[in-house]
C-alpha atoms as a PDB file:
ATOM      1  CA  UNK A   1       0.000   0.000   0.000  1.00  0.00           C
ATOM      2  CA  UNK A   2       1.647   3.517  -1.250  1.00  0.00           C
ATOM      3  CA  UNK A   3       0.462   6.225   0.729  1.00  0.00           C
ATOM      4  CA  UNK A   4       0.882   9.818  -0.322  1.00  0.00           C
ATOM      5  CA  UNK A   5       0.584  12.906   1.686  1.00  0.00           C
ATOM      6  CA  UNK A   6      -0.470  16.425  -0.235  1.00  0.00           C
ATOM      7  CA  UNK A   7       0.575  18.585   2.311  1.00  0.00           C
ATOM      8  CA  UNK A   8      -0.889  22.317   2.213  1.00  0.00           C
ATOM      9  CA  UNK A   9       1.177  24.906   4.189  1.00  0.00           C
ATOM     10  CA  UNK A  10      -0.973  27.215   3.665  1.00  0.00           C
ATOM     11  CA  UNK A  11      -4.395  26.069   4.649  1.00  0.00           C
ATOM     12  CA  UNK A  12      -4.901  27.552   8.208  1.00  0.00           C
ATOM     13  CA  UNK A  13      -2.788  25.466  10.608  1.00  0.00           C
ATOM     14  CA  UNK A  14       0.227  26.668  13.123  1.00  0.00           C
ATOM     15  CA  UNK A  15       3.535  25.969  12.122  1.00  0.00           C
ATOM     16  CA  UNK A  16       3.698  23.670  15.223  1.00  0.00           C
ATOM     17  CA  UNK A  17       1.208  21.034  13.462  1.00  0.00           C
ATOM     18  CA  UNK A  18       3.172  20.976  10.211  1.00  0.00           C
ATOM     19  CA  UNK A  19       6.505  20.613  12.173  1.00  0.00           C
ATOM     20  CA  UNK A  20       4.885  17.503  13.867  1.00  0.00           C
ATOM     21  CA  UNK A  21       3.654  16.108  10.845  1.00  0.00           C
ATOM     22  CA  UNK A  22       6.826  16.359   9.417  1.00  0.00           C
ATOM     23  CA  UNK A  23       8.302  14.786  12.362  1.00  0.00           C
ATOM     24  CA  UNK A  24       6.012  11.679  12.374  1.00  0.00           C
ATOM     25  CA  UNK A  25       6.550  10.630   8.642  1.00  0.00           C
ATOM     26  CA  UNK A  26       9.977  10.780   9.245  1.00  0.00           C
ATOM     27  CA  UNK A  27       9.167   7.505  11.125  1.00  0.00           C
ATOM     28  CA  UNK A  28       6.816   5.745   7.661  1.00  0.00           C
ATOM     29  CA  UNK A  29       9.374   5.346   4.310  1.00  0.00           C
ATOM     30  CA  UNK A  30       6.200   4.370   3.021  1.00  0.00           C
ATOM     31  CA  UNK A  31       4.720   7.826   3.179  1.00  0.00           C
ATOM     32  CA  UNK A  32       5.389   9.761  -0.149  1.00  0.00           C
ATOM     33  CA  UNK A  33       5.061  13.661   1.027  1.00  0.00           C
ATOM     34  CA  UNK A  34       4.604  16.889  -1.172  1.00  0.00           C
ATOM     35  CA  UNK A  35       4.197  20.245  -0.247  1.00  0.00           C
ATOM     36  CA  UNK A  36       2.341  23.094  -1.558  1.00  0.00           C
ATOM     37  CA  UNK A  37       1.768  26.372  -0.645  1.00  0.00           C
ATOM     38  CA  UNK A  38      -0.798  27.976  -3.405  1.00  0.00           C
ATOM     39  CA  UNK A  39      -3.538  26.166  -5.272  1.00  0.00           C
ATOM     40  CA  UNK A  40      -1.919  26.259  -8.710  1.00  0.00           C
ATOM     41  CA  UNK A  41       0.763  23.848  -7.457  1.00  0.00           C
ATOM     42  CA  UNK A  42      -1.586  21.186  -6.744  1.00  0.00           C
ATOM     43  CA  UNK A  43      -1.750  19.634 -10.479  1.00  0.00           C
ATOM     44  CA  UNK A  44       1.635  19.157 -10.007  1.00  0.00           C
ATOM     45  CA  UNK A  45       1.981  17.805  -6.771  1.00  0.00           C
ATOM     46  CA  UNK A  46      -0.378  15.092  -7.459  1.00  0.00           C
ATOM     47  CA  UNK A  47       1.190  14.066 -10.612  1.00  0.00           C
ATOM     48  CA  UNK A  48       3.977  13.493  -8.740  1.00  0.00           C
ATOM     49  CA  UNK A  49       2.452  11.309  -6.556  1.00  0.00           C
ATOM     50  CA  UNK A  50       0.704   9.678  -9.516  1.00  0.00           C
ATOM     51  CA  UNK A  51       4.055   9.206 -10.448  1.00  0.00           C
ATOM     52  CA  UNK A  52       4.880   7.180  -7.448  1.00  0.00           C
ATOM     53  CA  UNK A  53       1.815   4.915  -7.435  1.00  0.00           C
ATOM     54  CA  UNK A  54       0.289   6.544  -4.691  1.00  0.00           C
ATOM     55  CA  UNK A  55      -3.083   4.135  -4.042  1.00  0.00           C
ATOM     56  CA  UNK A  56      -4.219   6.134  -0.620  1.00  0.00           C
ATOM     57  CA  UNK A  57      -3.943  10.105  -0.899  1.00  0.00           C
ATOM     58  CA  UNK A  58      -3.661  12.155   2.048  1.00  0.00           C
ATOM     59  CA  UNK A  59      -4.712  15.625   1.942  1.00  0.00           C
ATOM     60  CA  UNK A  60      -3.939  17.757   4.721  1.00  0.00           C
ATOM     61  CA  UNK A  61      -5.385  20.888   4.222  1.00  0.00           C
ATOM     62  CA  UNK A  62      -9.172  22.307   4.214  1.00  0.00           C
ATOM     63  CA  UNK A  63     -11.955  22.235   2.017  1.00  0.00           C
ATOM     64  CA  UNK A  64     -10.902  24.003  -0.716  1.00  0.00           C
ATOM     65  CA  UNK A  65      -7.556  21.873  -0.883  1.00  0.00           C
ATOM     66  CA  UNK A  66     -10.189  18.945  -1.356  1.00  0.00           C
ATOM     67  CA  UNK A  67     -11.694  20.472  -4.065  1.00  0.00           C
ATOM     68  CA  UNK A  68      -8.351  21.397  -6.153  1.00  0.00           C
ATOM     69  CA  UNK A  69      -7.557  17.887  -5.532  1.00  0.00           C
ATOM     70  CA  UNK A  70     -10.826  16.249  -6.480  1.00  0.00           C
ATOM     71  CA  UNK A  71     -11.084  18.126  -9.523  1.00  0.00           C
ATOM     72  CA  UNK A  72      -7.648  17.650 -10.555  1.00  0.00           C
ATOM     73  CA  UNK A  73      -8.164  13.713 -10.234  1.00  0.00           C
ATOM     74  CA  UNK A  74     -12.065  13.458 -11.263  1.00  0.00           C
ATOM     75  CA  UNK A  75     -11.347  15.680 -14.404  1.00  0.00           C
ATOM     76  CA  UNK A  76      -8.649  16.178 -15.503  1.00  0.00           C
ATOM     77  CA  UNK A  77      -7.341  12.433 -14.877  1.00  0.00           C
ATOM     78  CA  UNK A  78      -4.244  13.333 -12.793  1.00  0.00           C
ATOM     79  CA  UNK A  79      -3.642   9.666 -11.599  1.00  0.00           C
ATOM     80  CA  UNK A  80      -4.025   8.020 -15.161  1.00  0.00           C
ATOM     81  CA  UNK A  81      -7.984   7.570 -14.909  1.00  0.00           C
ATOM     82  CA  UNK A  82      -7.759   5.796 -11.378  1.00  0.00           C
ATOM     83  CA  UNK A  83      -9.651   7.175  -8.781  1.00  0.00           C
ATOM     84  CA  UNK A  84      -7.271   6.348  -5.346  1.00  0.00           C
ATOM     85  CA  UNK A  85      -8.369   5.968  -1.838  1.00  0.00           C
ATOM     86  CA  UNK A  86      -8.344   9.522   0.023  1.00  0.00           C
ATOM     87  CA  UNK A  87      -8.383  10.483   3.501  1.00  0.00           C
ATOM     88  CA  UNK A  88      -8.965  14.146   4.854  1.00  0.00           C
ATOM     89  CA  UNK A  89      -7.637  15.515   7.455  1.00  0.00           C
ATOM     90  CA  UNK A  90      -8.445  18.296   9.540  1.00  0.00           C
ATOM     91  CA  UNK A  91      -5.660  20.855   8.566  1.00  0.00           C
ATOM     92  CA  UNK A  92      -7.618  23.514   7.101  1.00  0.00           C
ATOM     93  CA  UNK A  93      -9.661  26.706   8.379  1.00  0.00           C
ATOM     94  CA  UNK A  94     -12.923  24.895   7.560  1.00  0.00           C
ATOM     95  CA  UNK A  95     -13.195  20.906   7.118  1.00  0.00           C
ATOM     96  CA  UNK A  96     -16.277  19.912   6.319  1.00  0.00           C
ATOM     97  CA  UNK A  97     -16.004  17.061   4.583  1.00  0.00           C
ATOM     98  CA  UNK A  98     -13.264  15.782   7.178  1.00  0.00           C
ATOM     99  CA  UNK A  99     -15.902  16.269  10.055  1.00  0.00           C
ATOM    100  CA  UNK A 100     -18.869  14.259   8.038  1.00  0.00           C
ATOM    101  CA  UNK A 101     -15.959  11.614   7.778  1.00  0.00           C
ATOM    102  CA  UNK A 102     -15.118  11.577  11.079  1.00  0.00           C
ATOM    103  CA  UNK A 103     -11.698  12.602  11.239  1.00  0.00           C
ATOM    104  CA  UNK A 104     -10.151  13.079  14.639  1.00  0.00           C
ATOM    105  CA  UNK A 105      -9.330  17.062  15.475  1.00  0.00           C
ATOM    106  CA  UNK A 106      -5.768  16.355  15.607  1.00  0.00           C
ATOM    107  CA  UNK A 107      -3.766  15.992  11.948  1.00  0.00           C
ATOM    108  CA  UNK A 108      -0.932  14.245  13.176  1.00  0.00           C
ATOM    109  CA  UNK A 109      -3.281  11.615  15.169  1.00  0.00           C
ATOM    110  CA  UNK A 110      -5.748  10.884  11.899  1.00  0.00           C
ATOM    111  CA  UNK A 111      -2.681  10.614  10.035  1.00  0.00           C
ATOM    112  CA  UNK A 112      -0.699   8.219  12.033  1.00  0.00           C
ATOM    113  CA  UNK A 113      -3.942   6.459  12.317  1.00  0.00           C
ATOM    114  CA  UNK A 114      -4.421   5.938   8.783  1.00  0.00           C
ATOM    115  CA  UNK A 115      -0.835   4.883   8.087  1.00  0.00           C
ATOM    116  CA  UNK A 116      -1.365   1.730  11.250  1.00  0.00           C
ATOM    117  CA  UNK A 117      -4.985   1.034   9.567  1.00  0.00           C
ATOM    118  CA  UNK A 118      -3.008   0.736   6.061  1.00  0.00           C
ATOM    119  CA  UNK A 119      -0.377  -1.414   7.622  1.00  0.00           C
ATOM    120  CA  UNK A 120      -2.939  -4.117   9.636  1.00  0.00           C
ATOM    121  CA  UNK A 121      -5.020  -4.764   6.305  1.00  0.00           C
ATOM    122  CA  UNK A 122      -7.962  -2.643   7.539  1.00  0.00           C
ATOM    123  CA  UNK A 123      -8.866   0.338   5.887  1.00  0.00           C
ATOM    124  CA  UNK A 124     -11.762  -1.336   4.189  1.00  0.00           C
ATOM    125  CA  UNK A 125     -13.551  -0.888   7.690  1.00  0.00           C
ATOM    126  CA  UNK A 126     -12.927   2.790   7.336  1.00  0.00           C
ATOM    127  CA  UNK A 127     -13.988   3.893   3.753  1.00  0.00           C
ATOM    128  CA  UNK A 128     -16.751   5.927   3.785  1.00  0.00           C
ATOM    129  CA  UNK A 129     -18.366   6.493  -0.051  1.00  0.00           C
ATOM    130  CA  UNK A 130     -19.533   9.656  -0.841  1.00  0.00           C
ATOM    131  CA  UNK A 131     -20.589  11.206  -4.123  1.00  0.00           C
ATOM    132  CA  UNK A 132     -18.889  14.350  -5.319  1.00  0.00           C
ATOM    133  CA  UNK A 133     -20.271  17.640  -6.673  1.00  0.00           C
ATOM    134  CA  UNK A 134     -19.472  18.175 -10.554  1.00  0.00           C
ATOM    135  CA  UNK A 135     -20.361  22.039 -11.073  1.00  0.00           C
ATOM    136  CA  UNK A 136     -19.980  23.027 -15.076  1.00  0.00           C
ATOM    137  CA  UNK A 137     -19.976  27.081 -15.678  1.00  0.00           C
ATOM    138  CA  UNK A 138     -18.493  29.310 -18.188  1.00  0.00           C
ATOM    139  CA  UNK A 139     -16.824  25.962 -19.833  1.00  0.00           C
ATOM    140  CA  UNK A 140     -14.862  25.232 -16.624  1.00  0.00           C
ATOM    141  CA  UNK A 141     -15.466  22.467 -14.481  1.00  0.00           C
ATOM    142  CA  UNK A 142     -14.615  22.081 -10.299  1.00  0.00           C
ATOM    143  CA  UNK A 143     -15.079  19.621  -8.225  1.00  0.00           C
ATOM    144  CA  UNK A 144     -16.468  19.463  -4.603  1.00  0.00           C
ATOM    145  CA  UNK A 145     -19.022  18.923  -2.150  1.00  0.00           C
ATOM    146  CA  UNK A 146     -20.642  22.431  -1.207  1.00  0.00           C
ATOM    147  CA  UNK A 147     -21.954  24.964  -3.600  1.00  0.00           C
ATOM    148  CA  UNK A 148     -23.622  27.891  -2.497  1.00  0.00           C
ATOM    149  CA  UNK A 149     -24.628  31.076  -4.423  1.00  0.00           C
ATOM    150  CA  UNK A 150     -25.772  34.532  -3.460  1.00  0.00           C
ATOM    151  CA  UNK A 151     -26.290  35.279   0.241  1.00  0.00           C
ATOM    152  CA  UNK A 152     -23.704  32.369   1.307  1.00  0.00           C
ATOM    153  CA  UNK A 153     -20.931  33.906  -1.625  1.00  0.00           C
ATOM    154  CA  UNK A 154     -21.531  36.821   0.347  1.00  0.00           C
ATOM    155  CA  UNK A 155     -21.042  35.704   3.525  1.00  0.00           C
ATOM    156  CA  UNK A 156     -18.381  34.278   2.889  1.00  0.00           C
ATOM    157  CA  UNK A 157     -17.027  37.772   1.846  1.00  0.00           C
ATOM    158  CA  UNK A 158     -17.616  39.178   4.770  1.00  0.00           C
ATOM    159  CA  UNK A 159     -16.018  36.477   6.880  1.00  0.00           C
ATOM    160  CA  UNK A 160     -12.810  37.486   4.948  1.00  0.00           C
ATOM    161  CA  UNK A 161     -13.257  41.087   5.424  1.00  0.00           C
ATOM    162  CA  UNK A 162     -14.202  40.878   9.115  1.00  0.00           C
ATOM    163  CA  UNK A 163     -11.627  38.249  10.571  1.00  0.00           C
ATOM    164  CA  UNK A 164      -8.151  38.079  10.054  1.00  0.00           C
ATOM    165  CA  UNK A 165      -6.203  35.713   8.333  1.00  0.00           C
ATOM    166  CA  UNK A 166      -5.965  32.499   9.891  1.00  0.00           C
ATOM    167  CA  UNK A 167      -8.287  30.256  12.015  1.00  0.00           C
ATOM    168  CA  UNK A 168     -10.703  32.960  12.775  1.00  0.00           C
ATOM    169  CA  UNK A 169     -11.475  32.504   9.103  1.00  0.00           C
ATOM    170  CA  UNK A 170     -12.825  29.242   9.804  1.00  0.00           C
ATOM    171  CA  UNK A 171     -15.827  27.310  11.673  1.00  0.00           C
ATOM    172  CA  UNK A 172     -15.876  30.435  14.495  1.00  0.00           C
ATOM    173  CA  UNK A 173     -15.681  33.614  11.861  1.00  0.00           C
ATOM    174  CA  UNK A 174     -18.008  31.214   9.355  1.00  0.00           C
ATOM    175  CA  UNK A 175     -20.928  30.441  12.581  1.00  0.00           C
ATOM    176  CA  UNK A 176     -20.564  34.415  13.904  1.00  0.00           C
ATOM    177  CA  UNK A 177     -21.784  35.079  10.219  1.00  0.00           C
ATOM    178  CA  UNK A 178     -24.219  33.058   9.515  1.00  0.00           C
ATOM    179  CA  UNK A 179     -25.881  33.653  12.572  1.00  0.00           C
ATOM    180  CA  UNK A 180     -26.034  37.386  12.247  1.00  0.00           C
ATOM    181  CA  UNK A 181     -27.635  36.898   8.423  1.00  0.00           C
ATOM    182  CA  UNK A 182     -30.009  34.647   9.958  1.00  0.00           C
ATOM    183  CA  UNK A 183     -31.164  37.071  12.742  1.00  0.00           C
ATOM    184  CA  UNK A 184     -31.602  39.413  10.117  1.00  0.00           C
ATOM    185  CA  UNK A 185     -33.970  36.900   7.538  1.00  0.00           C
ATOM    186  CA  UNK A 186     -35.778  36.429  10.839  1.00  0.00           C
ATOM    187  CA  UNK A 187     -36.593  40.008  11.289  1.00  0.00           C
ATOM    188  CA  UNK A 188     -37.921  39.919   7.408  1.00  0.00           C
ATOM    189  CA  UNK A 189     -34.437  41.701   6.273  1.00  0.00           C
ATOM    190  CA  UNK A 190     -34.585  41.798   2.429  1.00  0.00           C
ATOM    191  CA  UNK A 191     -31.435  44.136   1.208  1.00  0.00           C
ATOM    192  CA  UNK A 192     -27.635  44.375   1.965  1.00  0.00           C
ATOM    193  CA  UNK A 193     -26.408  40.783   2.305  1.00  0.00           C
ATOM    194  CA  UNK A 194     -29.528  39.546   2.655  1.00  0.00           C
ATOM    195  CA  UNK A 195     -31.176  40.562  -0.902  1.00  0.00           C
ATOM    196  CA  UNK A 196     -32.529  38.732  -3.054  1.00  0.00           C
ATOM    197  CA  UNK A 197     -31.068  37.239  -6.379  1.00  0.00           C
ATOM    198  CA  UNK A 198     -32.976  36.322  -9.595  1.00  0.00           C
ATOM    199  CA  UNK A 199     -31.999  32.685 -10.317  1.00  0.00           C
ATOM    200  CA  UNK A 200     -33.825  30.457 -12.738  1.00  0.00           C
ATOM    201  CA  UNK A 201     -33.559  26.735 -11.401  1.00  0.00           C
ATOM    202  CA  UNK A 202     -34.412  23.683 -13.032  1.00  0.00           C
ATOM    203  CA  UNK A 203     -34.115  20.548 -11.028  1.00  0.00           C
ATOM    204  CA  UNK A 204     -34.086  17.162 -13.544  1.00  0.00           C
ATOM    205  CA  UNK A 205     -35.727  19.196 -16.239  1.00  0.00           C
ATOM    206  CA  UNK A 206     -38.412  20.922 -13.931  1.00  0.00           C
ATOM    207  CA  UNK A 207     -38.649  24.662 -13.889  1.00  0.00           C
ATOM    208  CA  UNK A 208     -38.811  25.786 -10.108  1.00  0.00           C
ATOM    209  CA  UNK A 209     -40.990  29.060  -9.297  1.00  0.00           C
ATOM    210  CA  UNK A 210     -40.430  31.125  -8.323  1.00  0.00           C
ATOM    211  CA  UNK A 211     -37.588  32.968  -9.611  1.00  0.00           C
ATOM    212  CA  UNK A 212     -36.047  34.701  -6.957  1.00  0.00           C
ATOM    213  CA  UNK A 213     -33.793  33.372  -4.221  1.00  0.00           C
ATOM    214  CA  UNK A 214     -32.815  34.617  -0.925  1.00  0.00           C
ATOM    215  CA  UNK A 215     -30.400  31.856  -1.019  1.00  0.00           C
ATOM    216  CA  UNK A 216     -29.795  28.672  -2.848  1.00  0.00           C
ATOM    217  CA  UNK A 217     -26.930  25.891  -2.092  1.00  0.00           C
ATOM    218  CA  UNK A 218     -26.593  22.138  -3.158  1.00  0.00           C
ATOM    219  CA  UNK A 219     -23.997  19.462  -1.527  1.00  0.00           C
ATOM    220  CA  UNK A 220     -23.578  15.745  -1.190  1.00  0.00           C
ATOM    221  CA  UNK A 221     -22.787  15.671   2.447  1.00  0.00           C
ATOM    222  CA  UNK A 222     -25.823  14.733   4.809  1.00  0.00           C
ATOM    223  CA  UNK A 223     -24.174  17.710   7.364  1.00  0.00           C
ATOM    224  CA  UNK A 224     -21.933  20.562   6.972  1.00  0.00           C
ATOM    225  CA  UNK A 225     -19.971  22.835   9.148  1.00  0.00           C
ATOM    226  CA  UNK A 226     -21.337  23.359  12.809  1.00  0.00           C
ATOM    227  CA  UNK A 227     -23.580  20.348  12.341  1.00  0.00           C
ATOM    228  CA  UNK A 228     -25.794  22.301   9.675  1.00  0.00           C
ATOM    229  CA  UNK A 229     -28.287  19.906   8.028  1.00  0.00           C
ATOM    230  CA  UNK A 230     -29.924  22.050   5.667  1.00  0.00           C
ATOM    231  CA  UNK A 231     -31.210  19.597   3.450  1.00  0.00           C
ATOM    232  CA  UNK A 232     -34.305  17.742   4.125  1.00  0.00           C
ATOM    233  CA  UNK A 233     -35.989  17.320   0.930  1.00  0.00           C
ATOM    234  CA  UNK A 234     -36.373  13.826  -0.698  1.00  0.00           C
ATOM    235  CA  UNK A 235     -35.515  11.973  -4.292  1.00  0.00           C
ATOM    236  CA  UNK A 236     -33.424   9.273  -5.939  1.00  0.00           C
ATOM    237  CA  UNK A 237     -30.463  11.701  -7.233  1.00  0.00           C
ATOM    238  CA  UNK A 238     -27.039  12.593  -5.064  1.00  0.00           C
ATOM    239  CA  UNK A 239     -27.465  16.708  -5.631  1.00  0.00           C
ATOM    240  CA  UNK A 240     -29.117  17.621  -2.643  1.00  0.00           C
ATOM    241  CA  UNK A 241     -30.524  20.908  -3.478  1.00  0.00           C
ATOM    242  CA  UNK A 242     -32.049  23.798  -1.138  1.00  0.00           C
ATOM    243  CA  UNK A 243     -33.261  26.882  -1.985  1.00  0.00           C
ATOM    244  CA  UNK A 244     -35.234  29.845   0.201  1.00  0.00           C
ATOM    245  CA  UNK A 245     -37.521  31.603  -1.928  1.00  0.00           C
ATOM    246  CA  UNK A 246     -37.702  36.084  -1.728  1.00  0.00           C
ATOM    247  CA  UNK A 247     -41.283  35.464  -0.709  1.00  0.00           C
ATOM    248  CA  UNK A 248     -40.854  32.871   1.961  1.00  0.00           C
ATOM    249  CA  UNK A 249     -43.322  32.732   4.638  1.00  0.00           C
ATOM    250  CA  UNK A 250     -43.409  32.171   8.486  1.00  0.00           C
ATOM    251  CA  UNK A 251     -39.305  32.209   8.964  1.00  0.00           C
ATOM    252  CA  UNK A 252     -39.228  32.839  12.274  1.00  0.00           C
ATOM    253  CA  UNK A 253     -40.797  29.373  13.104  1.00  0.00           C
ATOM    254  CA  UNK A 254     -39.463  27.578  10.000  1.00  0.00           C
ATOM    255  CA  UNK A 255     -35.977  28.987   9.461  1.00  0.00           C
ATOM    256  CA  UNK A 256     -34.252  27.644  12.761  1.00  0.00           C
ATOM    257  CA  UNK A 257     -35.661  24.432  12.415  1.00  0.00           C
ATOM    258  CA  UNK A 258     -34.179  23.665   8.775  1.00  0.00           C
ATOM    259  CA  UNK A 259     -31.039  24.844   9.270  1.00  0.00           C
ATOM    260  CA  UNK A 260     -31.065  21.577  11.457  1.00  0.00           C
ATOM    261  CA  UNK A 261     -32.611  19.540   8.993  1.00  0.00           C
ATOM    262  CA  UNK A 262     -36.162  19.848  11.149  1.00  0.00           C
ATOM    263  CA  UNK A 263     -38.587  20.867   8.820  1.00  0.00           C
ATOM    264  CA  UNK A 264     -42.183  21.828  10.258  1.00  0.00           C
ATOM    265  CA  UNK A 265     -45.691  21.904   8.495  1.00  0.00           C
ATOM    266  CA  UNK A 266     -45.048  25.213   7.117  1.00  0.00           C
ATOM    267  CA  UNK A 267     -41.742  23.969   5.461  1.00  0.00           C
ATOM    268  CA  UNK A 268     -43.175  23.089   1.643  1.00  0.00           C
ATOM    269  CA  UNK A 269     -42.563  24.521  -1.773  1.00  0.00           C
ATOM    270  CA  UNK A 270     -45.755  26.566  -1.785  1.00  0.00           C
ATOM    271  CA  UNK A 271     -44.840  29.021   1.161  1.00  0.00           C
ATOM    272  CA  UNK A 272     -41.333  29.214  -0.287  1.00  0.00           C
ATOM    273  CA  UNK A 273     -38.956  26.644   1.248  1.00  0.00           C
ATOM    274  CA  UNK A 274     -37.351  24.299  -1.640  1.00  0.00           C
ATOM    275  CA  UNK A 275     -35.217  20.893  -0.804  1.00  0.00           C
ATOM    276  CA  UNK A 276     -35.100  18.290  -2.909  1.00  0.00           C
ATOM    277  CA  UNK A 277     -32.368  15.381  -4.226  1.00  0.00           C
ATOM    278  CA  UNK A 278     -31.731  15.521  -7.518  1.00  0.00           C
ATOM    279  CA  UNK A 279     -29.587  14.529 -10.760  1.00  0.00           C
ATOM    280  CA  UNK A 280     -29.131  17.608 -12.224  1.00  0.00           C
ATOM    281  CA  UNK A 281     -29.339  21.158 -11.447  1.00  0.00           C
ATOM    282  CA  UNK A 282     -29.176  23.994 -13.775  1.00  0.00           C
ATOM    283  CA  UNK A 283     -28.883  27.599 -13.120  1.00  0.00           C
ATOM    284  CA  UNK A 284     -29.058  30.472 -14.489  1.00  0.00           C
ATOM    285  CA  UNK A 285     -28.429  33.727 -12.310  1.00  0.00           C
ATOM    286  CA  UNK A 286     -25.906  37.091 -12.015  1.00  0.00           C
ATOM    287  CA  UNK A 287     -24.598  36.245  -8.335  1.00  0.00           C
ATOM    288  CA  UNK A 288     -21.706  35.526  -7.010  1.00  0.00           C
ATOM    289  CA  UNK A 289     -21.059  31.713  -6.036  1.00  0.00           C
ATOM    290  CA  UNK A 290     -19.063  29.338  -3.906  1.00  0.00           C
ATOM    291  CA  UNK A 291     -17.465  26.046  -3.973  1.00  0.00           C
ATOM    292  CA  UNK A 292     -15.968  24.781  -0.646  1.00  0.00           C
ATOM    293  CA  UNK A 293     -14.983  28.148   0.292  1.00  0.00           C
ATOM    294  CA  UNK A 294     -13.380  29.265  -3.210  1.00  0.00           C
ATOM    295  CA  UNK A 295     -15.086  32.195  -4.395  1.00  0.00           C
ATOM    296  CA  UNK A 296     -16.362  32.746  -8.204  1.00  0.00           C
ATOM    297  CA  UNK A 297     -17.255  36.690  -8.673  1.00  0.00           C
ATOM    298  CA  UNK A 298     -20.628  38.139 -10.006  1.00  0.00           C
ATOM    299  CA  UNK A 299     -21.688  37.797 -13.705  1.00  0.00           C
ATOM    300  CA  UNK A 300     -24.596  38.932 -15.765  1.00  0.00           C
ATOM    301  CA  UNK A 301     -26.254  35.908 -17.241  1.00  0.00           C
ATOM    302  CA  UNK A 302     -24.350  32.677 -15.906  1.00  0.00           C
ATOM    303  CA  UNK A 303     -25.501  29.261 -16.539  1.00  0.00           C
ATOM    304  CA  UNK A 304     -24.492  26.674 -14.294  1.00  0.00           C
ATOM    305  CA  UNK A 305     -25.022  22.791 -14.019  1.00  0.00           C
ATOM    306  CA  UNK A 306     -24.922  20.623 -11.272  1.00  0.00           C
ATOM    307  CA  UNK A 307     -24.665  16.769 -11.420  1.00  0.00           C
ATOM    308  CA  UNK A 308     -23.316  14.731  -8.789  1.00  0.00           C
ATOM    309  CA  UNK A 309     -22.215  10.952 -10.606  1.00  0.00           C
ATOM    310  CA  UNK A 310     -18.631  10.631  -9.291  1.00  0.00           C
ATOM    311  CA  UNK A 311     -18.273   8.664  -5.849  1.00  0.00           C
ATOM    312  CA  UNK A 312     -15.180   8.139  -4.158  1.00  0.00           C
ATOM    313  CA  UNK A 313     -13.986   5.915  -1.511  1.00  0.00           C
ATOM    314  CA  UNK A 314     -13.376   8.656   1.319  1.00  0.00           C
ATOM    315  CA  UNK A 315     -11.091   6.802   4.864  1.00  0.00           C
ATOM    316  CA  UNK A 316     -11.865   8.190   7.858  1.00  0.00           C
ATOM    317  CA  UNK A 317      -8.851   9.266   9.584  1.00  0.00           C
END
């Protein structure tokens, strides 16, 4: 078993962490490491492990690490056409998809972990499968397993304005956020970072009314960050798909509960509140958008498609 480590310097942790990483593969010649410390040296740093035969990749780094990586190999074929084993661990300033795994808080402690799993025979027990977010705009394609468009690209904008760099950027800057622009959809808020967006949506061929969205936001992953479930909706595709109508009705005792994945009686289509699972998504809309915390500006008359029919054998570390 060839294990590679993709190693991001630059993803949120102390200088500490990365020293004891460092320091514990020093102890595994089976561990192939790379560093990188931007996102346009990923391509490169996993050919290099494709190079090596690398069948378990390691990714240390947060979720938009993931996503250069899973778009680099689901895409554009960086490991030949194979697909290898990949654990996540939690080295980044958000980690969402290493939390629904069920990494352990501490890098160095998933990773050793992983390694003695590898070396007993028994990472089968630990290979969680999870489907993979293929979003097509403008030609280009990425990877991941969060998309979220107007109110959330926002957001996310403001987290980077208000916090400074580092892990204040992450779960704590990303929670102080959302909760404020939740209090504020509560109180029937409707401009600033809370306005509207025009977005035509079609879900497996189906026009959705109506047309504008205070926010809408698809993902594989049953939770996200901060234990957010905000998908309750049903349906045989992997795109799970939510959207809050302009118009939505009685927030204050629906809003709460679905950000928990609780819907109540008034949580339906008619009075606004949209969750289903579906194949495809298509979009059409000005906004800004998001995919695992990498930010795509504004632009007048985007179309966007969502399809979800990669799946990859994710190890919990």
């Amino acid at each position: 078993m060839r294990i590679g480590l993709l190693n991001n310097l630059r993803a949120g942790r102390s200088d500490k962490q990365v020293w004891r990483l460092l320091q514990l593969i020093r102890n595994y010649p089976e561990v192939v490491h790379v560093e990188t410390d931007h996102a346009s040296a990923v391509p490169e740093a996993l050919s290099d492990l494709s190079r090596q035969e690398v069948d378990l990749l390691v990714v240390n780094g947060g979720d938009g690490t993931l996503a250069h990586a899973l778009t680099e190999i689901l895409e554009h074929g960086v490991f030949d056409g194979r697909v290898p084993m990949i654990a996540v661990l939690r080295g980044g300033r958000t980690n969402t998809t290493a939390l629904d795994i069920g990494a352990h808080r501490d890098p160095v402690r998933s990773l050793e972990t992983v390694i003695q799993a590898a070396r007993q025979g028994r990472l089968e027990e630990r290979i969680r499968r999870r489907d993979v977010l293929r979003v097509e705009s403008d030609g280009e394609v990425r990877c991941g397993m969060f998309f979220g468009g107007g109110v959330i690209y926002r957001g996310i904008e403001l987290v980077h304005s208000s916090f400074p760099q580092g892990r204040a950027r992450g779960v704590f800057g990303s929670t102080t956020v959302i909760g404020a622009l939740v209090g504020k959809l509560l109180l029937g808020g409707t401009d600033g970072m809370v306005a509207p967006d025009k977005a035509q949506v079609h879900l497996d061929g189906e026009l959705i009314a109506p047309g504008e969205f205070t926010l809408f936001m698809a993902s594989t992953l049953p939770q996200l960050f901060a234990r957010l479930r905000p998908f309750w909706g049903e349906g045989p595709g992997g795109v799970r798909f939510t959207g809050l109508a302009s118009d939505a009705r009685h927030r204050a005792r629906t809003v709460p509960g679905l950000l928990f994945g609780h819907p109540n009686v008034h949580a339906t289509e008619d009075n606004g509140y949209l969750s289903r699972n579906c194949k495809r998504a298509e979009l059409r809309f000005d906004c800004g958008f998001t995919i695992d915390g990498e930010q795509c500006a504004p632009r007048v008359g985007r179309t966007l498609s969502i399809t979800a029919e990669n799946n990859v054998r994710f190890v919990r570390a």
